[in-house]
Structures are given as structure tokens and as C-alpha cells.
C-alpha atoms as a PDB file:
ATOM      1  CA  UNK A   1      17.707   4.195  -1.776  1.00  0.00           C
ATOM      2  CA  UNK A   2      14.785   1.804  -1.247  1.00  0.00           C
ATOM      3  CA  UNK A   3      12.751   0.597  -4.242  1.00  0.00           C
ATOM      4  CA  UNK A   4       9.746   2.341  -4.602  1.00  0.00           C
ATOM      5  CA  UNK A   5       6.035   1.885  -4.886  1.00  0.00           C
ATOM      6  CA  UNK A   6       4.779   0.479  -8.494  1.00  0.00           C
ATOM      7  CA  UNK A   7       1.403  -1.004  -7.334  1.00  0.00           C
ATOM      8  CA  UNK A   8      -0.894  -0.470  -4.298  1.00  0.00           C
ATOM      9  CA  UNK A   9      -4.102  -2.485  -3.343  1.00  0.00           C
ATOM     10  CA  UNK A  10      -6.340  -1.369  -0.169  1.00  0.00           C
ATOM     11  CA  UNK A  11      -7.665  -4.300   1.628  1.00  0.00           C
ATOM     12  CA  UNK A  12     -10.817  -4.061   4.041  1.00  0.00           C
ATOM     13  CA  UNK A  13      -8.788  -4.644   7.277  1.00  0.00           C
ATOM     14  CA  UNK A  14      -6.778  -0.855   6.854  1.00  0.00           C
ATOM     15  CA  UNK A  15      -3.921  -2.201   5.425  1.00  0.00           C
ATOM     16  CA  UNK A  16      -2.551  -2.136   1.809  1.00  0.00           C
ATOM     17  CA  UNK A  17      -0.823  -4.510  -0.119  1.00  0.00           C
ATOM     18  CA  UNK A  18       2.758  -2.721  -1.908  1.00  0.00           C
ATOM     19  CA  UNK A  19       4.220  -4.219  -5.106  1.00  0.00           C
ATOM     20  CA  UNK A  20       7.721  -2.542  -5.106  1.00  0.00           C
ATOM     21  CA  UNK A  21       9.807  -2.062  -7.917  1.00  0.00           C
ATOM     22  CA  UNK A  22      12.093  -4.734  -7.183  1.00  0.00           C
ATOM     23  CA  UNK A  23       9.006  -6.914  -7.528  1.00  0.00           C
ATOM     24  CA  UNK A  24       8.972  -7.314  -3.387  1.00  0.00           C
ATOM     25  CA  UNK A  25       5.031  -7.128  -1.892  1.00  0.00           C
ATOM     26  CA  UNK A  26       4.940  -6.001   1.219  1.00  0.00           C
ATOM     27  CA  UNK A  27       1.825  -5.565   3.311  1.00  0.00           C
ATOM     28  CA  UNK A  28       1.736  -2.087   5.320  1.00  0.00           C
ATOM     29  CA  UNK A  29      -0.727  -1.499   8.028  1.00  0.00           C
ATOM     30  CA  UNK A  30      -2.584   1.885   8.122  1.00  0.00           C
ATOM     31  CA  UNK A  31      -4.551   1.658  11.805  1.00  0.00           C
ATOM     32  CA  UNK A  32      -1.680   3.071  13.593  1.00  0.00           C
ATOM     33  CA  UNK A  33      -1.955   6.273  11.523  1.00  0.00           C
ATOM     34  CA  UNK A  34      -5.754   6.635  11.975  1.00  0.00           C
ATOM     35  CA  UNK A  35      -6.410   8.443  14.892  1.00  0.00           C
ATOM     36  CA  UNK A  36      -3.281  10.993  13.508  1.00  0.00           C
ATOM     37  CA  UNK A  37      -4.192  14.249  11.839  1.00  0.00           C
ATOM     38  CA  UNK A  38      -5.133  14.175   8.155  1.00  0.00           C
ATOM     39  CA  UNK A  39      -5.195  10.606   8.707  1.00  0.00           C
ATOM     40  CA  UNK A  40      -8.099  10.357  10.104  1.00  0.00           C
ATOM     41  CA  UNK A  41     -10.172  10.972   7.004  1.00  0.00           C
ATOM     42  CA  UNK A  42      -8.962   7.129   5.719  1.00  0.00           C
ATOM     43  CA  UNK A  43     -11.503   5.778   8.418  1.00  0.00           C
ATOM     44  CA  UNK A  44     -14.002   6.590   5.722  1.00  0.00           C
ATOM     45  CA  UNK A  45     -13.681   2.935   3.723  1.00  0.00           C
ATOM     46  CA  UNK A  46     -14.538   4.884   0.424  1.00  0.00           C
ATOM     47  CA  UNK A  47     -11.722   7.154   1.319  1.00  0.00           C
ATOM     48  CA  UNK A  48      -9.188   4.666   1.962  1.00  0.00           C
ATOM     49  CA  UNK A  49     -10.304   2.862  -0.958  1.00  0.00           C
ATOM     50  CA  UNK A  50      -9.504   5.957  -3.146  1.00  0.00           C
ATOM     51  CA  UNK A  51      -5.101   4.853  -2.601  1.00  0.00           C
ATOM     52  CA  UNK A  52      -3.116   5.207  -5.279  1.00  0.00           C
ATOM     53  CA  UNK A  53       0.801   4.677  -6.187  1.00  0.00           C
ATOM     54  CA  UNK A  54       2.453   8.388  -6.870  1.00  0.00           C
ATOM     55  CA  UNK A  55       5.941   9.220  -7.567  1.00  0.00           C
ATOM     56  CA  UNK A  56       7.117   6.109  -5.928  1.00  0.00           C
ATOM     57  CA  UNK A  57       4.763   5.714  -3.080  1.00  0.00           C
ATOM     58  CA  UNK A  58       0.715   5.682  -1.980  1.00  0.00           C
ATOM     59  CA  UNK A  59      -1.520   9.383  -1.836  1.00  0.00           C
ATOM     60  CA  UNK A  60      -5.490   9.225  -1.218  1.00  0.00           C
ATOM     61  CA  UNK A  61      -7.697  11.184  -3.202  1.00  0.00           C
ATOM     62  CA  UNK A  62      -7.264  14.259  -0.150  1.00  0.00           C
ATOM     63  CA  UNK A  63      -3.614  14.032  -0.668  1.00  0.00           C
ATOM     64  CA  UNK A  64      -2.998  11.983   2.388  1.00  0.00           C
ATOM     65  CA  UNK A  65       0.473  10.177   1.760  1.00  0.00           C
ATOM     66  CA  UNK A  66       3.412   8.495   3.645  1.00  0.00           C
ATOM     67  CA  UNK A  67       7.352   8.326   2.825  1.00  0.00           C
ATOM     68  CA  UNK A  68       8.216   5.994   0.405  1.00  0.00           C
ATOM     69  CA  UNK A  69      11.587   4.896   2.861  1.00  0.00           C
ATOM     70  CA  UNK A  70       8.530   4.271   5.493  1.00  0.00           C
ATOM     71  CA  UNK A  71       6.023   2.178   3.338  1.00  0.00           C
ATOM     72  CA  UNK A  72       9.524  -0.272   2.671  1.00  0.00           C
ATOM     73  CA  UNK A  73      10.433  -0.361   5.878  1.00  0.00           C
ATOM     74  CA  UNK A  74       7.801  -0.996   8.239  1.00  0.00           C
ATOM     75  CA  UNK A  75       5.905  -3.065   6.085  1.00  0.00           C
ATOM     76  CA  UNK A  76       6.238  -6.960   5.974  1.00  0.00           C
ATOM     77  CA  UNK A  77       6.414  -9.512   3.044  1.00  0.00           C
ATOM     78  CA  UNK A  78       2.994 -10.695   1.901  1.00  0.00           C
ATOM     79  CA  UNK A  79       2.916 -14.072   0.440  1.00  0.00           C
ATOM     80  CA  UNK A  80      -0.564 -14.451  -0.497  1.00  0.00           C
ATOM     81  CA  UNK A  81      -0.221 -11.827  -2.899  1.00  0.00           C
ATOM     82  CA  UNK A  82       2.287 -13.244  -4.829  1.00  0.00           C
ATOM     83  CA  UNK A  83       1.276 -16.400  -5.238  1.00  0.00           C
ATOM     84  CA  UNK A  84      -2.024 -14.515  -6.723  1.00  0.00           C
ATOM     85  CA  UNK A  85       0.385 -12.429  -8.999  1.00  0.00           C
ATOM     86  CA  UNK A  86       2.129 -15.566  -9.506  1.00  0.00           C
ATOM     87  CA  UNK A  87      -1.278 -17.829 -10.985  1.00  0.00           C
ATOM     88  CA  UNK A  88      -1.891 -14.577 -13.179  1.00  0.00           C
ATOM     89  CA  UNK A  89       1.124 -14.497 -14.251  1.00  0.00           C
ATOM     90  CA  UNK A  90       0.694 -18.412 -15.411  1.00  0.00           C
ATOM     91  CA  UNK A  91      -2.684 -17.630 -17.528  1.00  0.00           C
ATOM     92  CA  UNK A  92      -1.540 -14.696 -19.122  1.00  0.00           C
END
């Protein structure tokens, strides 16, 4: 099984940054999805905005959500967020 969702931050460009349980962030990009069904409603910015982690992966306040397996896997590692995590980690 693939570690699961923990935290979830939307960023203005449609993608969202992951913090995984195994303390792994991962960057997934939502424009592919977009123009797909349900999906469509996260064009809205407030909408996509609205992401939060459930159960071990992302929903949006209309109950939009993706696989867990899918937000791991076809996302890539984000660096800039962990050094950020890192500094506020060194402050606190």
C-alpha cells in the first residue's frame, strides 16, 4: 500500500502540493482532469481552493476526489515545499 495523504495545499497554477504520511511532498497536477466530468467544477479557483485531505487522500467541498494510489503515483517530488516545511520546522 502507498502512504497516504496527511496534508494538501492548492496552489494557483491547478496543482496541489501532497504531504504524505511517510513525510514525502509530492506535487500533483489537476489540469488534465479539468475538462473531465465532475471535474470541471475545480475551474472555479474558489472551488479548487475548497481541497481538503480525507481518509488518506484530497475531496473538494462538491465531493470531487481522486484515488489515493493515483495522487502517489503520478505526482512528482516537490522540493520547494520542503525546504519551506523544513525553515518552519527550524523556528518552531
Amino acid at each position: 500500500m502507498n502512504p497516504r495523504v496527511e496534508r494538501v495545499k492548492p496552489n494557483p497554477d491547478y496543482t496541489i502540493t501532497l504531504v504524505f504520511t511517510n513525510g514525502e511532498v509530492k506535487r500533483f497536477d489537476m489540469k488534465p482532469y479539468l475538462n473531465i466530468g465532475i471535474f470541471q467544477e475545480l475551474k472555479d479557483m474558489s472551488v479548487f481552493n475548497s481541497v481538503k485531505p480525507c481518509l488518506g487522500s484530497v475531496q473538494w467541498e462538491n465531493g470531487q476526489d481522486l484515488c489515493p494510489d493515483t495522487l502517489y503515483m503520478d505526482s512528482i517530488p516537490e522540493t520547494r515545499f520542503v525546504e519551506t516545511v523544513a525553515e518552519q520546522k527550524a523556528v518552531a
